[in-house]
Protein backbone atom coordinates (compact mmCIF):
# COMPACT_ATOMS: atom_id res chain seq x y z
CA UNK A 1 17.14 -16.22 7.59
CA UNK A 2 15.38 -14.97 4.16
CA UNK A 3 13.28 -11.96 4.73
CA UNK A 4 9.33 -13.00 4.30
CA UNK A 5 7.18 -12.07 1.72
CA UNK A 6 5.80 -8.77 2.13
CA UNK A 7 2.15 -8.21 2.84
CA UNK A 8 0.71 -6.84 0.22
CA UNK A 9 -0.92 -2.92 0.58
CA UNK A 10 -3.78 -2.28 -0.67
CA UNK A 11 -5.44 1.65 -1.70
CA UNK A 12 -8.80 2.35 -1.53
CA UNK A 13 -10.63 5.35 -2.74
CA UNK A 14 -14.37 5.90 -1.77
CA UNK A 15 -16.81 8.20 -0.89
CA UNK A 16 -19.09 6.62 1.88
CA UNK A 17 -17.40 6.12 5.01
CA UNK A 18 -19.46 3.30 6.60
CA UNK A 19 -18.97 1.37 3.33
CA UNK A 20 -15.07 1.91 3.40
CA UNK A 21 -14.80 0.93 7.12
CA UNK A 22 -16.78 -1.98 6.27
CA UNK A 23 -14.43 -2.91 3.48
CA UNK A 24 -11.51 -1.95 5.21
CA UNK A 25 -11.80 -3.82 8.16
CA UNK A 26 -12.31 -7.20 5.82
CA UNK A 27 -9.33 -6.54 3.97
CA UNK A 28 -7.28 -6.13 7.38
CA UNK A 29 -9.05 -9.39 8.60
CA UNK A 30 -7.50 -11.08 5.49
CA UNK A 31 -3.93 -9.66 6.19
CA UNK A 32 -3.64 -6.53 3.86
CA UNK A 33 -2.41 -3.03 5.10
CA UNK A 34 -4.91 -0.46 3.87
CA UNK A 35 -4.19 2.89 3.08
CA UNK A 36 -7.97 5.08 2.71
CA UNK A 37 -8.98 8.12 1.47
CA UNK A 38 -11.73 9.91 0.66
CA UNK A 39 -13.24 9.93 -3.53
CA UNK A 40 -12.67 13.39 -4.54
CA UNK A 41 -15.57 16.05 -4.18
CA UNK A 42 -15.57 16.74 -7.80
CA UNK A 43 -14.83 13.87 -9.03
CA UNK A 44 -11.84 14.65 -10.88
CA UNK A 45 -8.78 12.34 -10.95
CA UNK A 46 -10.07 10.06 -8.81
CA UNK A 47 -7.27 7.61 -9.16
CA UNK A 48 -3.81 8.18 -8.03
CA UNK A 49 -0.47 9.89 -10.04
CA UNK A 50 1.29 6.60 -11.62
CA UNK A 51 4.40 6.89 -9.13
CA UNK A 52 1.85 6.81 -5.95
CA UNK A 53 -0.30 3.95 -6.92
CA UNK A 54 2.77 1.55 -7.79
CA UNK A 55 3.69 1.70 -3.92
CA UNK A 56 0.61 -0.57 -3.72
CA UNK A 57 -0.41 -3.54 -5.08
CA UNK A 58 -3.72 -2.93 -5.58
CA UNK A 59 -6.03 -0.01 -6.05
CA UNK A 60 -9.39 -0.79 -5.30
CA UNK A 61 -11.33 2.30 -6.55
CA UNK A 62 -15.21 2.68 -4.99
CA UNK A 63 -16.87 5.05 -7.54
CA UNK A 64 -20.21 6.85 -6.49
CA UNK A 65 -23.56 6.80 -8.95
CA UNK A 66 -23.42 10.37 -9.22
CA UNK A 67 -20.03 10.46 -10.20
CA UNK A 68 -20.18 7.54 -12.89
CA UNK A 69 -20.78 8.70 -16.34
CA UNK A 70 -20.36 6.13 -18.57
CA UNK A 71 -18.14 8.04 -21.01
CA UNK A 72 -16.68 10.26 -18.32
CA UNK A 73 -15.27 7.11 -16.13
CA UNK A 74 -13.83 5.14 -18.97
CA UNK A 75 -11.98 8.47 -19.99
CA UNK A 76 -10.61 8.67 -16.47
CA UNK A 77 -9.98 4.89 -16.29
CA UNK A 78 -7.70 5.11 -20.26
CA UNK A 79 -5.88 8.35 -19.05
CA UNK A 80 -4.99 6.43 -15.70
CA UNK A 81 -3.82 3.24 -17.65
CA UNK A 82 -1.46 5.53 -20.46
CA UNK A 83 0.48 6.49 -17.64
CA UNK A 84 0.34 3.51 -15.19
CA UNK A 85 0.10 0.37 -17.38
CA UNK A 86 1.07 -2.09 -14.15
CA UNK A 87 -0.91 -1.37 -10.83
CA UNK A 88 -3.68 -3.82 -10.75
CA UNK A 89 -7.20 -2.11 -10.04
CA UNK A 90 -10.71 -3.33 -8.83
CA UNK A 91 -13.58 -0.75 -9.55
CA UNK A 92 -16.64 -1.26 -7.29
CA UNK A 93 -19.89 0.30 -9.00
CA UNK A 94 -23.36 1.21 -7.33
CA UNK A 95 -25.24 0.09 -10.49
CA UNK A 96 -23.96 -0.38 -13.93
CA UNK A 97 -25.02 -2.80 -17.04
CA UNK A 98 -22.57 -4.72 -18.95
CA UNK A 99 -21.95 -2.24 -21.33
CA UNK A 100 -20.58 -0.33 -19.13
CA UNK A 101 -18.96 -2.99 -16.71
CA UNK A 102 -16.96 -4.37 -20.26
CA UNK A 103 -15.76 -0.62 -21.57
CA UNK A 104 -14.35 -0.05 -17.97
CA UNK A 105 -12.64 -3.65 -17.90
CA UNK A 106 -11.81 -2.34 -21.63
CA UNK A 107 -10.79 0.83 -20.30
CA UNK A 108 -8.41 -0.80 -17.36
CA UNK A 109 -9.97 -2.03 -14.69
CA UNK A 110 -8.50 -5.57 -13.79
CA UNK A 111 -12.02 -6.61 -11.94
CA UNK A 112 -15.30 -4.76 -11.59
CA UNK A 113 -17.77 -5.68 -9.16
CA UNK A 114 -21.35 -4.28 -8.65
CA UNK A 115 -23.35 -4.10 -5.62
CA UNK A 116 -25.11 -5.70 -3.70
CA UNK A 117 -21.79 -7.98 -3.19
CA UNK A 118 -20.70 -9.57 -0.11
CA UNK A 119 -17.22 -8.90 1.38
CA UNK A 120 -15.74 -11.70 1.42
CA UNK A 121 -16.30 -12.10 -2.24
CA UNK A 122 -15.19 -8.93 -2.44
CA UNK A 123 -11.76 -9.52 -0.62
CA UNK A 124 -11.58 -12.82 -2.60
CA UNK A 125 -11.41 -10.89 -5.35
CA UNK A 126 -8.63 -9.17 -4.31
CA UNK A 127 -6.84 -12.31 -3.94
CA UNK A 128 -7.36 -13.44 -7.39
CA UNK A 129 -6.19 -10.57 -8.78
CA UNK A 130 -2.92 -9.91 -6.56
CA UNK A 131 -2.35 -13.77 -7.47
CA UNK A 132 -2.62 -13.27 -11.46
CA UNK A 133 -0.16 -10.19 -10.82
CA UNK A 134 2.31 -11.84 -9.34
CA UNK A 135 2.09 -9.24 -6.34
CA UNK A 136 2.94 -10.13 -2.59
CA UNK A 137 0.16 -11.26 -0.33
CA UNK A 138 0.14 -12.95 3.06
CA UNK A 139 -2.35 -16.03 3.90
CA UNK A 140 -5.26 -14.58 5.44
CA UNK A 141 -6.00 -14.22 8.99
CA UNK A 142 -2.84 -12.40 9.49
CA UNK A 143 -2.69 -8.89 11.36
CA UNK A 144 -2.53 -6.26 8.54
CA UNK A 145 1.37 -4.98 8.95
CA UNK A 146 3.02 -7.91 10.58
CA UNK A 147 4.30 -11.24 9.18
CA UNK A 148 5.13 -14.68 10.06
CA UNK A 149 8.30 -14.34 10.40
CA UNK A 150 9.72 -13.01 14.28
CA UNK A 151 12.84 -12.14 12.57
CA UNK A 152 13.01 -9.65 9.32
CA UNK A 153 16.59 -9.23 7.51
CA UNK A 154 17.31 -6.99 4.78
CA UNK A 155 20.92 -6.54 3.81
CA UNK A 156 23.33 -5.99 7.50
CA UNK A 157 19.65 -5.08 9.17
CA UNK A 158 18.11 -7.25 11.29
CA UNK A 159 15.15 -6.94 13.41
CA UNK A 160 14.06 -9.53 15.66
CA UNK A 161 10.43 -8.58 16.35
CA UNK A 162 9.86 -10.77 19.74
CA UNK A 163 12.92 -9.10 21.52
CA UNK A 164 12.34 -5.41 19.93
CA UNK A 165 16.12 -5.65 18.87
CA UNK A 166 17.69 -4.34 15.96
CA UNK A 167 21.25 -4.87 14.42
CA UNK A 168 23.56 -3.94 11.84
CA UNK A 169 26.19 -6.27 11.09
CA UNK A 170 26.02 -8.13 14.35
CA UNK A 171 26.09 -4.56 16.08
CA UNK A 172 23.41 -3.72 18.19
CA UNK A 173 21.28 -0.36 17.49
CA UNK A 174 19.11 1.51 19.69
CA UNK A 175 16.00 3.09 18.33
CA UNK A 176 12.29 4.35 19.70
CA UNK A 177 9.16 2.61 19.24
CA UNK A 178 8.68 4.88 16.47
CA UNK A 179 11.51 4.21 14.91
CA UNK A 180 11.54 0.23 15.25
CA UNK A 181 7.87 0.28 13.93
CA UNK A 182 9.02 2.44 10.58
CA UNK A 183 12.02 0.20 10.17
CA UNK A 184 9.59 -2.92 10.57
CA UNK A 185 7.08 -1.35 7.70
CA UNK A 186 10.18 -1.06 5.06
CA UNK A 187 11.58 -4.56 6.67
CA UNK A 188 8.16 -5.98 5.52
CA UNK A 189 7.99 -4.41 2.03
CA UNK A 190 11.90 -4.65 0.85
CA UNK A 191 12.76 -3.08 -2.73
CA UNK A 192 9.30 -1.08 -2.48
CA UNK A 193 8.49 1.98 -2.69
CA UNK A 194 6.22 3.16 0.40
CA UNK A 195 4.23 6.49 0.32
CA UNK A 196 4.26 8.45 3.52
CA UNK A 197 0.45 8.35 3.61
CA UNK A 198 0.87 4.91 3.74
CA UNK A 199 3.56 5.37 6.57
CA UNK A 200 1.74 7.53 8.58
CA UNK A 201 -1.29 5.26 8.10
CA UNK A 202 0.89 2.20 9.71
CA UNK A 203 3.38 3.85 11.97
CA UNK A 204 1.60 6.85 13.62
CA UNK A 205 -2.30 5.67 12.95
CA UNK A 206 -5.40 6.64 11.13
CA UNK A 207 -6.12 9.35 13.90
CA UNK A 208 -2.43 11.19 13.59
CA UNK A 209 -3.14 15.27 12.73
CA UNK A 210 0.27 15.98 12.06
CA UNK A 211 2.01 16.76 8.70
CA UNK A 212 4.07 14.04 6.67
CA UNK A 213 7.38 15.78 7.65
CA UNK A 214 7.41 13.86 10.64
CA UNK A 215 7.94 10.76 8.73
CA UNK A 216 11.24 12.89 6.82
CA UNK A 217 12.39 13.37 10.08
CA UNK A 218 12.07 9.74 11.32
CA UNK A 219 13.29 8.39 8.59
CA UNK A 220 17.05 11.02 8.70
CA UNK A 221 17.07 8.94 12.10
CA UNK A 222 17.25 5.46 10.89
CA UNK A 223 19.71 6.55 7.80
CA UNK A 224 21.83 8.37 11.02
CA UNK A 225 21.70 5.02 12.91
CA UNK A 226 21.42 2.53 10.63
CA UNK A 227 22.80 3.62 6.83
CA UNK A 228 26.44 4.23 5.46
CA UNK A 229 27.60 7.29 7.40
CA UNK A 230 28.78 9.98 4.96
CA UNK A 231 27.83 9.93 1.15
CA UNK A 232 24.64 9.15 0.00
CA UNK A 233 22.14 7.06 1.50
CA UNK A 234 22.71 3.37 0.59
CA UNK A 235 19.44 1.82 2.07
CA UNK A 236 16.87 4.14 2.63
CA UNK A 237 16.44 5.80 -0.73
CA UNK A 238 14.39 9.45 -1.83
CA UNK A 239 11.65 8.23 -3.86
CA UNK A 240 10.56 11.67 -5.02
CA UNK A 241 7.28 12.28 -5.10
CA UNK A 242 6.17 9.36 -3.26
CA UNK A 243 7.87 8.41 -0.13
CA UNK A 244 11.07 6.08 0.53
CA UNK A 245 12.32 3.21 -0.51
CA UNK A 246 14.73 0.18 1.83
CA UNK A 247 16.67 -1.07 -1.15
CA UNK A 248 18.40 -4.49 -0.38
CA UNK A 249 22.01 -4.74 -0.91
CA UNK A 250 23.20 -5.96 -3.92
CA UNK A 251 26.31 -7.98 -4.57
């Protein structure tokens, strides 16, 4: 059985809490996995290093009045793009005029929306533009991290998610909740490299305290159990300076 399409993860940067749980909550409604953090204090590189933000498929950027100079934010937004020319990246704005709305789509911005909006426009949005990048997205309705599919296979993995059993080549494989639930997250998002905010975020929770070495640690585990013992690691690959990587096999 084919692996299924992965659902598609989503970043979003913002400043008012109530506003991103709002938001956030729609977007796991319509099947995304949603990684959130808060828009910096300063207001200084609001957007994420190029490596980070293309473990997403979206960026969906919520920029405060007070921090959106005209001139200032299109700066940002043209620094972001010289270095990251693919993620795709919706900037919501608390008031702006079309100037301004056309030198940020100028500046980068795949979609810019201005409040007051309603959500699901908002998440429709999304949609469209994950569509017109070719990027993964599941039909909506779907619980944000799991698929259709009962049964995930990358490569000599599989993982049959109704019986909580994972093998490699035919061989069966013990592993913790923990574990099962990390190898699900790379299962769903094959070839992709995941950030260990984005990890922690869908393996240990939004309330987890700890440090991201836990997810180093749990991820040695599953190369232990489940990659090519000896040599270097032939599934779960170092992306450095973002997270980790399941590569599929190839022949």
């Amino acid at each position: 059985m084919a692996p299924s399409e992965p659902i598609a993860s989503v970043l979003l940067v913002g400043e008012e809490p109530q506003q991103r749980a709002q938001l956030v909550q729609s977007l796991l409604e319509d099947g995304l996995a949603v990684l959130q953090r808060p828009f910096p204090a300063d207001g200084r590189q609001p957007l994420p290093s190029a490596p980070e933000a293309q473990a997403f498929a979206l960026v969906i950027l919520v920029w405060p009045a007070a921090a959106c100079h005209h001139a200032a934010a299109v700066a940002a937004l043209q620094r972001w793009r010289r270095s990251d020319p693919v993620t795709p990246l919706l900037v919501l704005l608390e008031q702006a005029d079309e100037e301004t709305r056309a030198s940020l789509l100028d500046g980068g911005a795949d979609d810019v929306m201005v409040q007051p909006f309603g959500l699901r426009e908002c998440v429709a949005r999304c949609r469209a533009i994950l569509r017109r990048a070719g990027r993964c997205a599941e039909p909506a309705g779907q619980v944000a991290g799991f698929a259709s599919s009962a049964v995930l296979e990358v490569g000599p993995i599989r993982l049959d998610r109704r019986q909580c059993r994972v093998t490699r080549d035919g061989q069966d494989v013990s592993l913790t909740p923990r574990e099962f639930r990390l190898l699900e997250c790379f299962m769903l998002h094959p070839g992709r490299a995941l950030s260990r905010e984005l990890l922690i975020e869908q393996v240990w929770g939004p309330d987890y305290c700890g440090d991201s070495k836990s997810v180093d640690v749990h991820v040695l585990w599953l190369r232990r159990k489940l990659d090519v013992a000896g040599g270097k690691p032939q599934l779960f690959i170092t992306v450095r300076g973002v997270g980790y990587r399941l590569d599929p096999p190839r022949c």
